[in-house]
N, C-alpha and C. Protein backbone atom coordinates (compact mmCIF):
# COMPACT_ATOMS: atom_id res chain seq x y z
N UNK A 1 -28.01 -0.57 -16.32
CA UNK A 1 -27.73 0.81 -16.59
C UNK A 1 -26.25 0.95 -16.95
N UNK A 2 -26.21 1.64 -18.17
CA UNK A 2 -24.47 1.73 -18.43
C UNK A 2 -23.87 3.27 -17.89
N UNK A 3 -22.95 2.97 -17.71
CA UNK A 3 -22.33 4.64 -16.91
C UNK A 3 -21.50 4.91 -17.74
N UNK A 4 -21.50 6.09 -17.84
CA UNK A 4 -20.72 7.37 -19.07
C UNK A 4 -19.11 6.92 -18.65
N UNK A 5 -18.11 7.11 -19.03
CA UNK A 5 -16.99 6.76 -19.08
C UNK A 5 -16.47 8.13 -17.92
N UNK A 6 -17.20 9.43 -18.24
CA UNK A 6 -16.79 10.11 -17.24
C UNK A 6 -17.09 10.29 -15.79
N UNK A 7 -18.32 9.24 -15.74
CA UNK A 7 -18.72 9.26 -14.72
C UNK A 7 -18.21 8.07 -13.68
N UNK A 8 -17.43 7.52 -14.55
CA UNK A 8 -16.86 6.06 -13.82
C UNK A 8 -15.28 6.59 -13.51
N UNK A 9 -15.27 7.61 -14.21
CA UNK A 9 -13.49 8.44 -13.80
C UNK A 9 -13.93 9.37 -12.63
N UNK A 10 -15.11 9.75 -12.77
CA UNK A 10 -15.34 10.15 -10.98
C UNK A 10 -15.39 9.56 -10.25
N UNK A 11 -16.14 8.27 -10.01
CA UNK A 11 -16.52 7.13 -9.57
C UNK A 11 -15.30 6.90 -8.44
N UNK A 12 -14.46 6.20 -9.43
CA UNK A 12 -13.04 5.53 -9.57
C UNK A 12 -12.38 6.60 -8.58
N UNK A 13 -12.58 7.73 -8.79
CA UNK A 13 -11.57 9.09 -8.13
C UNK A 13 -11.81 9.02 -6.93
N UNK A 14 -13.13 9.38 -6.72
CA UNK A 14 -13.73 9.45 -5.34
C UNK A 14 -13.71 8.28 -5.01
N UNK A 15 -13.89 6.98 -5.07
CA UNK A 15 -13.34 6.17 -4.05
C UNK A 15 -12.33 5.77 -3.80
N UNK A 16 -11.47 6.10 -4.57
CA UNK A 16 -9.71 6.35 -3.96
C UNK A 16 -9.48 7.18 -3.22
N UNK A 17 -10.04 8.54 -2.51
CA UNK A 17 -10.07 9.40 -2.28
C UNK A 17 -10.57 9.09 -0.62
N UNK A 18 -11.87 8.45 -0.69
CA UNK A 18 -12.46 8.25 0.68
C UNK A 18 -11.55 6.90 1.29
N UNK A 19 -10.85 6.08 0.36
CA UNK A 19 -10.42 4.81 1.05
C UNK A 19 -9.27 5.22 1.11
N UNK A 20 -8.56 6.20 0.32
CA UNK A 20 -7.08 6.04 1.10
C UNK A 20 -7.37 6.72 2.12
N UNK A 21 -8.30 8.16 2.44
CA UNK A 21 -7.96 8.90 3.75
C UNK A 21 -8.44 7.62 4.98
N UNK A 22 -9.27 6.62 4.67
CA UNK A 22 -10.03 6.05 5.85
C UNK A 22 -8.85 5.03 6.30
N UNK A 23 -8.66 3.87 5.70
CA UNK A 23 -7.66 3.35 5.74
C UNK A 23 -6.28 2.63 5.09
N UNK A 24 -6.38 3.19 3.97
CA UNK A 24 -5.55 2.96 2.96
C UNK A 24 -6.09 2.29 2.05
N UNK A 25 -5.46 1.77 0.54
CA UNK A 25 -6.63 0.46 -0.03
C UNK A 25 -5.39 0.12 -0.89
N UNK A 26 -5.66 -0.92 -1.48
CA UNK A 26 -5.45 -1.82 -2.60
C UNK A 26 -6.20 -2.04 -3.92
N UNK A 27 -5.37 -1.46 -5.05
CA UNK A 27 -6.53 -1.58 -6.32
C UNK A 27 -6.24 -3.29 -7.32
N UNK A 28 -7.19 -3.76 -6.60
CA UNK A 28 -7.20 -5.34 -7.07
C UNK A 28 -8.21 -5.38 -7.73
N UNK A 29 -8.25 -6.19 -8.99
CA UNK A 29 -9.52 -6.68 -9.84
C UNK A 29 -10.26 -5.55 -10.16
N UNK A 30 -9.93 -4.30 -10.52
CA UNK A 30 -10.39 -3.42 -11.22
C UNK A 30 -11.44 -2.59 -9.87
N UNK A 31 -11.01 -2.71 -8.87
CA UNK A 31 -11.67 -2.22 -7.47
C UNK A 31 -10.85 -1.45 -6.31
N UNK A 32 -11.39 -0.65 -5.92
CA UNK A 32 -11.09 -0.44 -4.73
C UNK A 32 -11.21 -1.32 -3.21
N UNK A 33 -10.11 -1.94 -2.86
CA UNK A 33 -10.66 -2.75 -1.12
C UNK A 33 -9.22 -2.12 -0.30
N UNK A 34 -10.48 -1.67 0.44
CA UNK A 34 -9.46 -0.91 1.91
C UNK A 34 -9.18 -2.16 2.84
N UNK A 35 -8.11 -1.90 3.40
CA UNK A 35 -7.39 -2.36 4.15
C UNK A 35 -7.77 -2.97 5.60
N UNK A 36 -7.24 -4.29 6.10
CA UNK A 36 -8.20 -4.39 7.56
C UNK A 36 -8.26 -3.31 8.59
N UNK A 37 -6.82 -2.31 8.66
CA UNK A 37 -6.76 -1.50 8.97
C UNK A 37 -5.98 -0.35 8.98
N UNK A 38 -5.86 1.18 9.33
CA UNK A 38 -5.16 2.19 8.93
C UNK A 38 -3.58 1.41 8.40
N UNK A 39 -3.58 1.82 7.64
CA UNK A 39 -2.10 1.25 7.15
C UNK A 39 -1.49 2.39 6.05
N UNK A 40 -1.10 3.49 6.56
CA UNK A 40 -0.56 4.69 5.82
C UNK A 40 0.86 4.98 6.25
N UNK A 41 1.44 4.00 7.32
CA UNK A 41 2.83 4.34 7.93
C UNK A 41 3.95 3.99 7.03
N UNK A 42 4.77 4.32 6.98
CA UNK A 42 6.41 4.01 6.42
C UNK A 42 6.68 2.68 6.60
N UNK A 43 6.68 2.00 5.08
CA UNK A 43 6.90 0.69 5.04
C UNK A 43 5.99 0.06 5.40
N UNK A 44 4.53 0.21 5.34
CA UNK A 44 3.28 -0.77 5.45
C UNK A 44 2.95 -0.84 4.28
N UNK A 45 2.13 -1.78 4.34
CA UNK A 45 1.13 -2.49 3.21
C UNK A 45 0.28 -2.92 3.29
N UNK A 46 -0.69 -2.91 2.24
CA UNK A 46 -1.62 -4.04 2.54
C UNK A 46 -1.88 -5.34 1.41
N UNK A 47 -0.56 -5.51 0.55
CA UNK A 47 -0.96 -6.26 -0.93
C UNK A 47 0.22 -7.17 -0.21
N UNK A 48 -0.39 -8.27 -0.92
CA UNK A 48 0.75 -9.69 -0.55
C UNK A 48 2.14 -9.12 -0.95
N UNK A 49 1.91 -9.05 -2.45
CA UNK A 49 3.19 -8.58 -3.31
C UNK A 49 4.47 -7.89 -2.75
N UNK A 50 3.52 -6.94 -1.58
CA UNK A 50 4.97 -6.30 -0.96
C UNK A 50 5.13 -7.07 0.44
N UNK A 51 4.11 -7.90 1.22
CA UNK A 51 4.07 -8.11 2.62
C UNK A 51 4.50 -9.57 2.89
N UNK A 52 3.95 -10.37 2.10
CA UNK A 52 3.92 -11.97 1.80
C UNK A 52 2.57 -11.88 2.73
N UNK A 53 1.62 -11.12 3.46
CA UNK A 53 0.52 -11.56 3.79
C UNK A 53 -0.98 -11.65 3.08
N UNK A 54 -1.76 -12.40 3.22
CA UNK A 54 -2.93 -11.98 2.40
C UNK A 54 -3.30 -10.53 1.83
N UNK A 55 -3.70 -10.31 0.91
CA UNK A 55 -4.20 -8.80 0.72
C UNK A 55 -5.04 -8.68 1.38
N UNK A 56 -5.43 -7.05 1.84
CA UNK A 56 -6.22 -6.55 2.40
C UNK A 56 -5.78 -6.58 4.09
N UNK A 57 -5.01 -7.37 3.88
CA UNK A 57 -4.00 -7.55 5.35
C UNK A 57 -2.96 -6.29 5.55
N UNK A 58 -2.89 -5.59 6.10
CA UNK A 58 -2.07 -4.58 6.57
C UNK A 58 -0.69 -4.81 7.86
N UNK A 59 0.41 -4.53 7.20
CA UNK A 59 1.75 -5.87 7.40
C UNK A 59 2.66 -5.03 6.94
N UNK A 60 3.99 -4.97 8.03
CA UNK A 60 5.45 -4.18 7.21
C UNK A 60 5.63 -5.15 6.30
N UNK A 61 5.86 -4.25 5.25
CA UNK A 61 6.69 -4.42 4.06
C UNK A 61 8.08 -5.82 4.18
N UNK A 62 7.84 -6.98 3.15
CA UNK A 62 9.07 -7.59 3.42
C UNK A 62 10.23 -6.62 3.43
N UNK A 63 11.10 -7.42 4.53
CA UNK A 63 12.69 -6.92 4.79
C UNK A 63 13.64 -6.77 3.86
N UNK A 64 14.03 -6.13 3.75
CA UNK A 64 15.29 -5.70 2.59
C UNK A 64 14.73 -4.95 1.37
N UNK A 65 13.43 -4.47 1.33
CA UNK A 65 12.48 -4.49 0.03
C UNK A 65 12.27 -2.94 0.21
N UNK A 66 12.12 -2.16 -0.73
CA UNK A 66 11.68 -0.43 -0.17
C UNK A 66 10.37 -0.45 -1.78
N UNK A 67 9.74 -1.23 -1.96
CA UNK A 67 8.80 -1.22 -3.10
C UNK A 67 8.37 0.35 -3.38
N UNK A 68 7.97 0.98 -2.48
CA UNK A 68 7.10 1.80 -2.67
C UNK A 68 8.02 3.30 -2.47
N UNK A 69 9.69 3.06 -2.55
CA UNK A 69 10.67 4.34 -2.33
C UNK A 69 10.60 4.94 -1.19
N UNK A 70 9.97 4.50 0.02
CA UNK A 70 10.10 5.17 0.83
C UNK A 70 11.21 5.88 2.03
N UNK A 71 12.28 4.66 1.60
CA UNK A 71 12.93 5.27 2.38
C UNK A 71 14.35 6.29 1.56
N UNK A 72 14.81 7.04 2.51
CA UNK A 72 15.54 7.52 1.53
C UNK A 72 17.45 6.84 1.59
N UNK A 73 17.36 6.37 2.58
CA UNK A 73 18.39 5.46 2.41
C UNK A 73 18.32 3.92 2.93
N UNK A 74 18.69 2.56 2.57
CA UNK A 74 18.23 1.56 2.70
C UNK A 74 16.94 1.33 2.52
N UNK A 75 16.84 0.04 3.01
CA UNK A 75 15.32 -0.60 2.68
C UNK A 75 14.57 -0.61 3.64
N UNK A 76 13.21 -1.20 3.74
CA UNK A 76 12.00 -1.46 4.87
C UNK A 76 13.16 -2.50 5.39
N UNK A 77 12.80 -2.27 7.05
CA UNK A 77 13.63 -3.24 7.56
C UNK A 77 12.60 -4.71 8.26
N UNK A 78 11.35 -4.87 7.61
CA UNK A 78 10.50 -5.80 8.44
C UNK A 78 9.52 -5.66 9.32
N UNK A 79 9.96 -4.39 9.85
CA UNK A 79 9.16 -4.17 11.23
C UNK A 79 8.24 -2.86 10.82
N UNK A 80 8.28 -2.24 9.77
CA UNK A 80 7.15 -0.99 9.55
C UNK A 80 8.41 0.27 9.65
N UNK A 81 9.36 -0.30 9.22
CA UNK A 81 10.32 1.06 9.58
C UNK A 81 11.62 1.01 8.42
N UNK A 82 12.36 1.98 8.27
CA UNK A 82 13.34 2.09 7.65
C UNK A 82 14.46 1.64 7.78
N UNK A 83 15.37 0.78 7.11
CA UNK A 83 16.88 0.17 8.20
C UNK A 83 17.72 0.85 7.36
N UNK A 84 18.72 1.49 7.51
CA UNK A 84 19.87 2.04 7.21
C UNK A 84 20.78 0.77 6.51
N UNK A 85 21.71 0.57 5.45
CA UNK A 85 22.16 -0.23 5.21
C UNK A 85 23.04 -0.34 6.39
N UNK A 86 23.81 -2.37 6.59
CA UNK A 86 25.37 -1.87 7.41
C UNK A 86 26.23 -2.03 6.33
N UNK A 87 27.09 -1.92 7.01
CA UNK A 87 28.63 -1.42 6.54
C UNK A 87 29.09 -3.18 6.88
N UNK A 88 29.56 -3.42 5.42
CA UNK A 88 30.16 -4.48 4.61
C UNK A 88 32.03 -4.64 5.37
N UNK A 89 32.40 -5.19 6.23
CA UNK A 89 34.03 -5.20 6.02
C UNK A 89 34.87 -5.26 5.03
């Protein structure tokens, strides 16, 4: 059965929709896969790219890295949280 192009832009919508509220997701290989678990906090992830862990793995963000802009000053500091830069002598 082939699906209408608009019906695959609903498709596509609504399951971004139910997987980010459930537990976040990752759009890999033209799919939606949610996360092992809730992972919506400041500086989480669930894609290698930002974590160095498997995808679908839910993991602070590598250290020094703010991929996703979240913080508003400095970077993810490693731990699921924001680090303030320090001060350079």
């Amino acid at each position: 059965m082939r699906r209408s192009p608009r019906r695959l832009r609903w498709y596509a919508a609504a399951a971004a929709a139910s997987c980010a509220a459930l537990t976040g997701c990752l759009f890999l290989d033209n799919e939606w896969h949610p996360c092992d678990t809730t992972c919506t906090g400041t500086c989480m992830a669930c894609e290698e790219t930002k974590t160095g862990e498997p995808d679908g793995t839910c993991a602070p963000v590598t250290a020094n890295t703010d991929p996703d802009d979240e913080c508003e000053v400095g970077d993810c500091g490693g731990d699921g949280a924001c680090e303030a830069p320090s001060d350079s002598p």
